[in-house]
C-alpha atoms as a PDB file:
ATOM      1  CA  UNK A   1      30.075 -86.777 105.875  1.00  0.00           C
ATOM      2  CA  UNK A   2      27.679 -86.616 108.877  1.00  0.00           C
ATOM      3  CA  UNK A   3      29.542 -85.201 111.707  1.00  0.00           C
ATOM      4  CA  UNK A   4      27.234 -87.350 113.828  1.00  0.00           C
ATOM      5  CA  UNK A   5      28.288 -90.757 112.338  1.00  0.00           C
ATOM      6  CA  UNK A   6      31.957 -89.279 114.194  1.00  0.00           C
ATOM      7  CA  UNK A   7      32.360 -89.591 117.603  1.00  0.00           C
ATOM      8  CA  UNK A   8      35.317 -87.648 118.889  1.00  0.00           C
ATOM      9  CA  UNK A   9      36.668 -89.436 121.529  1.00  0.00           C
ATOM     10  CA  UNK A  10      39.549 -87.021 124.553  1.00  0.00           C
ATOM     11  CA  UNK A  11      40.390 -86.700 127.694  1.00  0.00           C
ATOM     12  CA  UNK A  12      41.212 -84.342 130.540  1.00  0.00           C
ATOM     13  CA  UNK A  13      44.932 -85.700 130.240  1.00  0.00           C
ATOM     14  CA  UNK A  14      47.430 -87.936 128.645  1.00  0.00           C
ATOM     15  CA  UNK A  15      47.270 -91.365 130.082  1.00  0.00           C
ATOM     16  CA  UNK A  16      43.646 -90.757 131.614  1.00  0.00           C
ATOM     17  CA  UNK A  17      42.296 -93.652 129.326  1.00  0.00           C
ATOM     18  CA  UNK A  18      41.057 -92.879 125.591  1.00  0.00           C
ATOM     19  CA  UNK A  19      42.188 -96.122 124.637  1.00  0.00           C
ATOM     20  CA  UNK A  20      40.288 -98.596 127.015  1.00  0.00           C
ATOM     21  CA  UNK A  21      37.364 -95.715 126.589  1.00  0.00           C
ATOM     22  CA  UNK A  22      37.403 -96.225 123.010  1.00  0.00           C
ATOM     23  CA  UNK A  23      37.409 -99.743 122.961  1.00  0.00           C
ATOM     24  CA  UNK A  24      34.558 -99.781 125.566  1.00  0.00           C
ATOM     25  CA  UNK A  25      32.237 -97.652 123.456  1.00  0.00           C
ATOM     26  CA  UNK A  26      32.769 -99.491 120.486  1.00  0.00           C
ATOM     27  CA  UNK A  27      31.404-102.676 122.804  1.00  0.00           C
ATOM     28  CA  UNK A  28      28.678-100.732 123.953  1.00  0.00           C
ATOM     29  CA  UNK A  29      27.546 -99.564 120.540  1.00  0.00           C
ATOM     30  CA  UNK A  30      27.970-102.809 119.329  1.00  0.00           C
ATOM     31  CA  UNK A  31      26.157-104.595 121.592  1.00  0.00           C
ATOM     32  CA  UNK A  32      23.022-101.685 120.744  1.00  0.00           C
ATOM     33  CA  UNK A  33      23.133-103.078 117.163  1.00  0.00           C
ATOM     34  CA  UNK A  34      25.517-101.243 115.361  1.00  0.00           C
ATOM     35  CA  UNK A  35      28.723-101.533 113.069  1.00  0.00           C
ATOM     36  CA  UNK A  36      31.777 -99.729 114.729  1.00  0.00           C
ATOM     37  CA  UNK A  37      34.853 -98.816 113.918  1.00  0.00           C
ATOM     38  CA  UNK A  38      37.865 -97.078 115.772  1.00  0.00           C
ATOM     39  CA  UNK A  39      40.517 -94.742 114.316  1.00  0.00           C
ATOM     40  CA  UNK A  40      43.179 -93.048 115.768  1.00  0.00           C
ATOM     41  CA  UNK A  41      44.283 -89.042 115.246  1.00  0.00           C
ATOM     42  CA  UNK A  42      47.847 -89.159 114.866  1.00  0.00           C
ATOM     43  CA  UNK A  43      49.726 -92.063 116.748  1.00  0.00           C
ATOM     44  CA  UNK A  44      53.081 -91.067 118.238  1.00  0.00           C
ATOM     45  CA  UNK A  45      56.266 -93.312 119.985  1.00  0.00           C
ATOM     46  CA  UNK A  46      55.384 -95.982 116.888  1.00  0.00           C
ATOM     47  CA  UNK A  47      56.668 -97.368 113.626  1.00  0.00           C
ATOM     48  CA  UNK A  48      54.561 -98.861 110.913  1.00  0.00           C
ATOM     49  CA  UNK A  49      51.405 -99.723 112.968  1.00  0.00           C
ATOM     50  CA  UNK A  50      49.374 -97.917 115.542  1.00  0.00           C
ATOM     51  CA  UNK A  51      49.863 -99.588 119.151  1.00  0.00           C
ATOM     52  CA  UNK A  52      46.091 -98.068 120.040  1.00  0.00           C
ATOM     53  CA  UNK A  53      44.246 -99.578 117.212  1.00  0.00           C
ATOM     54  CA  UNK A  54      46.145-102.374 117.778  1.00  0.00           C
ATOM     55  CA  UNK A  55      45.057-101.996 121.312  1.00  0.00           C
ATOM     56  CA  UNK A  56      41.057-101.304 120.271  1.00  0.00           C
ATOM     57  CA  UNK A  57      41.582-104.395 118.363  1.00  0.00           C
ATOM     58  CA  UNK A  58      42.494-106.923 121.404  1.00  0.00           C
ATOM     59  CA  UNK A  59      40.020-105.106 124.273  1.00  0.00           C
ATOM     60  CA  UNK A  60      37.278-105.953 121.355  1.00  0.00           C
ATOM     61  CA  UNK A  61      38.217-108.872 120.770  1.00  0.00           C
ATOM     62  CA  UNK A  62      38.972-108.655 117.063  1.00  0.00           C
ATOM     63  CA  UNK A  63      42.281-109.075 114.665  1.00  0.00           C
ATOM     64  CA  UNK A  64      43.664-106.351 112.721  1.00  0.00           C
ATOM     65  CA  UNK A  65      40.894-106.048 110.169  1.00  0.00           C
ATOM     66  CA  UNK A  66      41.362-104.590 106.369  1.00  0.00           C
ATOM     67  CA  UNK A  67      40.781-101.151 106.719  1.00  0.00           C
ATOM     68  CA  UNK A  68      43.971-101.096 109.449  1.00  0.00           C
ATOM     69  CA  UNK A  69      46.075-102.529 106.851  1.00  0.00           C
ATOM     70  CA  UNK A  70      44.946-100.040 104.244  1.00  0.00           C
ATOM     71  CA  UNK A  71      45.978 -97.642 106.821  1.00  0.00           C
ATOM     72  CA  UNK A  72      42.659 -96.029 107.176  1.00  0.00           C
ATOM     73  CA  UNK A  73      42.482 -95.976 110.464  1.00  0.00           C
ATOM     74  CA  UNK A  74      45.772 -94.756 111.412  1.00  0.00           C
ATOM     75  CA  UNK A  75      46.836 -92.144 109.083  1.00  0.00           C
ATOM     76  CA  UNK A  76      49.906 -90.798 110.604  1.00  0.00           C
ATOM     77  CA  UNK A  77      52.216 -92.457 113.140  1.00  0.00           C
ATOM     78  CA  UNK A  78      55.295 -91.107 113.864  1.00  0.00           C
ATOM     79  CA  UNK A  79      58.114 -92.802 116.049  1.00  0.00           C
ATOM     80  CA  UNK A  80      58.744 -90.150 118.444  1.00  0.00           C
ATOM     81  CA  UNK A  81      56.515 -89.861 121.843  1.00  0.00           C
ATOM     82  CA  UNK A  82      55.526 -86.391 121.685  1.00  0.00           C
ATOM     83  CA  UNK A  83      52.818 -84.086 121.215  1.00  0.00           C
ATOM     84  CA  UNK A  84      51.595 -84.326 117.577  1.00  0.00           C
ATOM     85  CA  UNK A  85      52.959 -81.006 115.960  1.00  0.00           C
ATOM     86  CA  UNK A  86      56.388 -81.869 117.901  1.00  0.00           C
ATOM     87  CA  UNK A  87      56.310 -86.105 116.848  1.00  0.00           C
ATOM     88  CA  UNK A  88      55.958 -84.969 113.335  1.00  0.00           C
ATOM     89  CA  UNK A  89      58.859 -82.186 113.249  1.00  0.00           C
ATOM     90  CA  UNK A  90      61.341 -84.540 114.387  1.00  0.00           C
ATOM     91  CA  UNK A  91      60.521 -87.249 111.516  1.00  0.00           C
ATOM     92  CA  UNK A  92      60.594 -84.368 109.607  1.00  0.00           C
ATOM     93  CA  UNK A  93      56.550 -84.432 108.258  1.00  0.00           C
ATOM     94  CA  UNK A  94      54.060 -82.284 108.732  1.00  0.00           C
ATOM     95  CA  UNK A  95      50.098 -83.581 109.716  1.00  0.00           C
ATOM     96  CA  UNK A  96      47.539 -83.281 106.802  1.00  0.00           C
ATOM     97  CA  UNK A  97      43.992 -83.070 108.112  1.00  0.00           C
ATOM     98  CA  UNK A  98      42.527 -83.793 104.701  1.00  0.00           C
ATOM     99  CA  UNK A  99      44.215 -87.319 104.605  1.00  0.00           C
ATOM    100  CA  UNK A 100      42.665 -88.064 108.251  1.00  0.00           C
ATOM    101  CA  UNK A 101      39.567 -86.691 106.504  1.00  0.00           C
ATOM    102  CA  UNK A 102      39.493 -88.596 103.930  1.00  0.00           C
ATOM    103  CA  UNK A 103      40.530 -91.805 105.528  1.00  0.00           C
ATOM    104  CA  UNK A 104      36.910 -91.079 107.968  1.00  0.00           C
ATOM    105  CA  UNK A 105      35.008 -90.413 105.062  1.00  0.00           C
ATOM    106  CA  UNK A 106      36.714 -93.979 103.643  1.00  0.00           C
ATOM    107  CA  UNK A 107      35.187 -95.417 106.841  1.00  0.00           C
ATOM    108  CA  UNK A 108      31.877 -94.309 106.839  1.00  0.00           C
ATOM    109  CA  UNK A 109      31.475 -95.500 103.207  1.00  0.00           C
ATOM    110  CA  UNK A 110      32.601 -98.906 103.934  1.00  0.00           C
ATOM    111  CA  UNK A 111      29.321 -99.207 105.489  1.00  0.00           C
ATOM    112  CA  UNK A 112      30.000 -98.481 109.410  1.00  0.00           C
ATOM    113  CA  UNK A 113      27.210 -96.216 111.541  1.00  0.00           C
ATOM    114  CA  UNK A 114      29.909 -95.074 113.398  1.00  0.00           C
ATOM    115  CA  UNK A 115      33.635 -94.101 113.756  1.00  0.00           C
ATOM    116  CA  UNK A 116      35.452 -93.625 116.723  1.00  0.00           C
ATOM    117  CA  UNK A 117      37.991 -91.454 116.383  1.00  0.00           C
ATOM    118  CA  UNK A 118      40.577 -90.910 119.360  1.00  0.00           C
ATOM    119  CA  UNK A 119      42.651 -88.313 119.927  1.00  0.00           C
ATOM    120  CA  UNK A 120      46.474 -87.747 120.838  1.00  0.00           C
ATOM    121  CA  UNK A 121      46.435 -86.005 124.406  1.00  0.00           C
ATOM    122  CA  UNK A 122      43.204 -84.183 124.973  1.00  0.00           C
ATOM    123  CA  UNK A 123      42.034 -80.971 123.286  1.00  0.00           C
ATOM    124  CA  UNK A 124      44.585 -78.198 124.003  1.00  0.00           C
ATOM    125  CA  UNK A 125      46.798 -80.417 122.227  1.00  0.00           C
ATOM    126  CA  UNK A 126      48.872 -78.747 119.036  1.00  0.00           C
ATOM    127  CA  UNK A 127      48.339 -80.974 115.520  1.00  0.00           C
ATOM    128  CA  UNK A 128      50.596 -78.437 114.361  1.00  0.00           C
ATOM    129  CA  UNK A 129      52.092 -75.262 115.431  1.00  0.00           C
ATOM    130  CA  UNK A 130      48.892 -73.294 114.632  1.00  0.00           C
ATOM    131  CA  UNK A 131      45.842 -75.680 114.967  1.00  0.00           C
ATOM    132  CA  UNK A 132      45.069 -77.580 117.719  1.00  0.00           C
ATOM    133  CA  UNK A 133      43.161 -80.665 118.288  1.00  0.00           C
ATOM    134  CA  UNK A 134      40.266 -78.139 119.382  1.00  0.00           C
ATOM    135  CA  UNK A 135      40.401 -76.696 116.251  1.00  0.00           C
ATOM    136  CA  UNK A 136      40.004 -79.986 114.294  1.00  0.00           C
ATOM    137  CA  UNK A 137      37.096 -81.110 116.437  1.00  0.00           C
ATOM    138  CA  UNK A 138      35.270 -77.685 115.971  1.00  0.00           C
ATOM    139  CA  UNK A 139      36.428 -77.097 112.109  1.00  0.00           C
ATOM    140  CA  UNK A 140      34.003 -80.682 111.420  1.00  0.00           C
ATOM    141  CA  UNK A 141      31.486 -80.179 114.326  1.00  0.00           C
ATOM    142  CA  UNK A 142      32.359 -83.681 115.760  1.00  0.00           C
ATOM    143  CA  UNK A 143      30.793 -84.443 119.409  1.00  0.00           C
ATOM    144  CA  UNK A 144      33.162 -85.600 121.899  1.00  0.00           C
ATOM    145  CA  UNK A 145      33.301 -88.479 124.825  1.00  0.00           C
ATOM    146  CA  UNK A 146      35.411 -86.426 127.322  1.00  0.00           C
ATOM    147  CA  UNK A 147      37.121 -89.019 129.668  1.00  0.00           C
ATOM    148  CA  UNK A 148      38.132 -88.476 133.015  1.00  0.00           C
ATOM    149  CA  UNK A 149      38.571 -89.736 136.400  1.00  0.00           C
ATOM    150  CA  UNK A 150      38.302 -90.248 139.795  1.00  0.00           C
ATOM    151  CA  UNK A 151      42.081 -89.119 140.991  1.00  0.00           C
ATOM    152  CA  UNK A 152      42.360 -85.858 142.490  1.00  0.00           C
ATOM    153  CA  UNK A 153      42.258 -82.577 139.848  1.00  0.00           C
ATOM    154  CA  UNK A 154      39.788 -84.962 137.455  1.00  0.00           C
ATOM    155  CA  UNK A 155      36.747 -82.522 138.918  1.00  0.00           C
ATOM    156  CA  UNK A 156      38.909 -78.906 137.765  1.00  0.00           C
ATOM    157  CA  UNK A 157      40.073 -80.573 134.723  1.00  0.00           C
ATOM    158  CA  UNK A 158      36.973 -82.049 133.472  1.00  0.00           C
ATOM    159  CA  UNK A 159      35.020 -78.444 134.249  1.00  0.00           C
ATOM    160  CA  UNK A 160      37.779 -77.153 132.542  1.00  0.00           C
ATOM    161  CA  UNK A 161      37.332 -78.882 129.580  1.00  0.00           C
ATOM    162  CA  UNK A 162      33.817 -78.793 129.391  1.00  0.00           C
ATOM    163  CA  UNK A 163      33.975 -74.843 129.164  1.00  0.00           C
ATOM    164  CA  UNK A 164      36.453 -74.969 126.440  1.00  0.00           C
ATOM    165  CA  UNK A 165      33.556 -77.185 124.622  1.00  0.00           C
ATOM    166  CA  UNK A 166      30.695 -74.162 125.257  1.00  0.00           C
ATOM    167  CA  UNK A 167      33.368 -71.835 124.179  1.00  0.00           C
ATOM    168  CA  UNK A 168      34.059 -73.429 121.211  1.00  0.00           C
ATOM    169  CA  UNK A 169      30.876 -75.013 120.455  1.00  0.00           C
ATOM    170  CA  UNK A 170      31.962 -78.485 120.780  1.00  0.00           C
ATOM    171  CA  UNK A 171      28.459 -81.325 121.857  1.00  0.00           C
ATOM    172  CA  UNK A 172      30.038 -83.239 124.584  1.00  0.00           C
ATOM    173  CA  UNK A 173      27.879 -86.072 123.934  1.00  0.00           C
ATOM    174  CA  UNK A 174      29.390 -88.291 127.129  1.00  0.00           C
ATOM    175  CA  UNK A 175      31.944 -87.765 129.751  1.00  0.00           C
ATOM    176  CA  UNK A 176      33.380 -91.424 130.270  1.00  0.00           C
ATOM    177  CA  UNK A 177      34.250 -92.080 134.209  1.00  0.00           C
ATOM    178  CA  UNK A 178      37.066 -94.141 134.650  1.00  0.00           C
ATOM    179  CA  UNK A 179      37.491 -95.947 137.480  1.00  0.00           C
ATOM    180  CA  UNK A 180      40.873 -97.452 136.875  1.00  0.00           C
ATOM    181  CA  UNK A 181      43.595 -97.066 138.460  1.00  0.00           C
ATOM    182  CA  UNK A 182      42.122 -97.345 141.855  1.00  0.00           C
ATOM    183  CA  UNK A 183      42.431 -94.182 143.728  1.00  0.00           C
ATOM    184  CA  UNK A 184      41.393 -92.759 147.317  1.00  0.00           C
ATOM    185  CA  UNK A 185      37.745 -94.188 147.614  1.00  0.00           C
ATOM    186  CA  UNK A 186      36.252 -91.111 149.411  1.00  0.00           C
ATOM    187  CA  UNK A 187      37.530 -89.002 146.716  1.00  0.00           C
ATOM    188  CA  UNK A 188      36.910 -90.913 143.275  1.00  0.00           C
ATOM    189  CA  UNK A 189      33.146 -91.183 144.833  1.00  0.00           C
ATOM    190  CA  UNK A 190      32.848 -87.693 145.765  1.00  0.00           C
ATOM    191  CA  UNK A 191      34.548 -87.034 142.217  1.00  0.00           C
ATOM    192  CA  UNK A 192      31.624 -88.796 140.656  1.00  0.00           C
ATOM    193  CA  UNK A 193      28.742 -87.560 142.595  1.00  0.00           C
ATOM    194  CA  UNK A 194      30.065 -83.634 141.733  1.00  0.00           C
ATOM    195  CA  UNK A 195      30.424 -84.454 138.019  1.00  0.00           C
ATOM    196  CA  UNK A 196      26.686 -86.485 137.927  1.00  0.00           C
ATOM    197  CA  UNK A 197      25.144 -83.001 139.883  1.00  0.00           C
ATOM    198  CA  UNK A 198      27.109 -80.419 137.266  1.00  0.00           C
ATOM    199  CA  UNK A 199      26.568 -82.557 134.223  1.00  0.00           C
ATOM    200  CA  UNK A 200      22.603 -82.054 135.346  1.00  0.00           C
ATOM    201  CA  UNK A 201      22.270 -78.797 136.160  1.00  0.00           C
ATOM    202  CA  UNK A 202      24.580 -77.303 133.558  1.00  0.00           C
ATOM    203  CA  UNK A 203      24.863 -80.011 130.524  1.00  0.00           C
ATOM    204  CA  UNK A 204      21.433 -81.709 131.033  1.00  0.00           C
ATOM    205  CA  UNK A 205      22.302 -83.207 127.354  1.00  0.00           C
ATOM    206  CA  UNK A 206      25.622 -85.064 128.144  1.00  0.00           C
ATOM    207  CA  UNK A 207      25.759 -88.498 129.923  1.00  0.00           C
ATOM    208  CA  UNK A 208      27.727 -89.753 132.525  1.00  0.00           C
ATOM    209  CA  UNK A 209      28.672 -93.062 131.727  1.00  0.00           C
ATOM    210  CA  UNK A 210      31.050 -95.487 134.328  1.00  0.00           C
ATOM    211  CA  UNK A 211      33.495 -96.965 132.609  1.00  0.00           C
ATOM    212  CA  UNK A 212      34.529-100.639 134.582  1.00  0.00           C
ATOM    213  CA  UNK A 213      38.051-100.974 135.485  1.00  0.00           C
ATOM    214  CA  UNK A 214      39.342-103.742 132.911  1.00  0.00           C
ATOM    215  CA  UNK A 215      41.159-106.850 134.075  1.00  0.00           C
END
């Protein structure tokens, strides 16, 4: 597998907009000619299907296609909302990286350029008691889209995160601005005008890409 054909897709928090981020680079790479897909990590707070490739789906504009049925694309979903490691201990499983593996490999031979894989939470996350989503993104050399935001904190917890990616040796291919929800003006532009100076002077190699609220 060609760890660049995987795009790792986090965030600086829960809620901060992997979903909608997803779903907008798999438009964007689309629209530059290629064949995308979207899978998700682990899905928690579901049964049977995965709410955020169900979600990918409808921002795209596409039905649930084959490989979501084969379960492919979705691995593991448990029905708790919790982190990962604690989702799975209460429906009394355990996460198998090899399967999620497996299921990307599945993917790439079907013929796509590309899989998007989002994560659960961002990267500090716990997959399991003793591996966390860091860990997973390192262990295959996967770049990442970081996405952030404009709300107060986004500039500490984006730097944050971008030092746990030298540290680790994780490419941050993109950090993904998002501009929804609407937030104080002054400070969601000042937000974006720090993380366009840092990203040049310290990650000349990563792109800062606005991400449009969605209606």
């Amino acid at each position: 597998m060609k760890q660049n054909n995987v795009l790792f897709v986090t965030g600086i928090d829960t809620n901060i907009g992997k979903t909608y981020a997803t779903a907008f680079l798999a438009d964007r790479l689309s629209s530059a000619g290629k064949k995308v897909i979207t899978q998700k990590l682990v899905q928690t707070g579901c049964v049977d299907s995965s709410e955020d490739i169900e979600a990918h789906r409808r921002l795209t504009g596409s039905p649930l296609i084959e490989e979501d049925r084969m379960g492919l694309t979705c691995p593991f979903i448990f029905s708790y909302p919790a982190s990962p490691h604690f989702a799975a201990e209460i429906d009394g499983r355990a996460v198998d990286c090899t399967i999620i593996d497996r299921a990307t490999e599945a993917l790439l031979a079907r013929g796509y350029d590309r899989v998007l894989l989002e994560g659960a939470g961002g990267l500090m996350v716990p997959i399991s008691k003793d591996y966390l989503t860091a860990d997973f993104v390192a262990d295959r050399i996967y770049p990442i889209a970081l996405v952030t935001s404009g709300r107060l904190g986004s500039i500490n917890h984006t730097l944050l995160n971008l030092e746990i990616c030298r540290h680790r040796g994780i490419a941050v291919e993109s950090v993904i601005y998002n501009l929804y929800p609407l937030t104080d003006e002054r400070i969601a532009a000042d937000t974006h005008d720090y993380l366009d100076y840092y990203l040049r002077q310290y990650h000349p190699e990563t792109e800062l890409i606005v991400m449009p609220a969605r209606s």
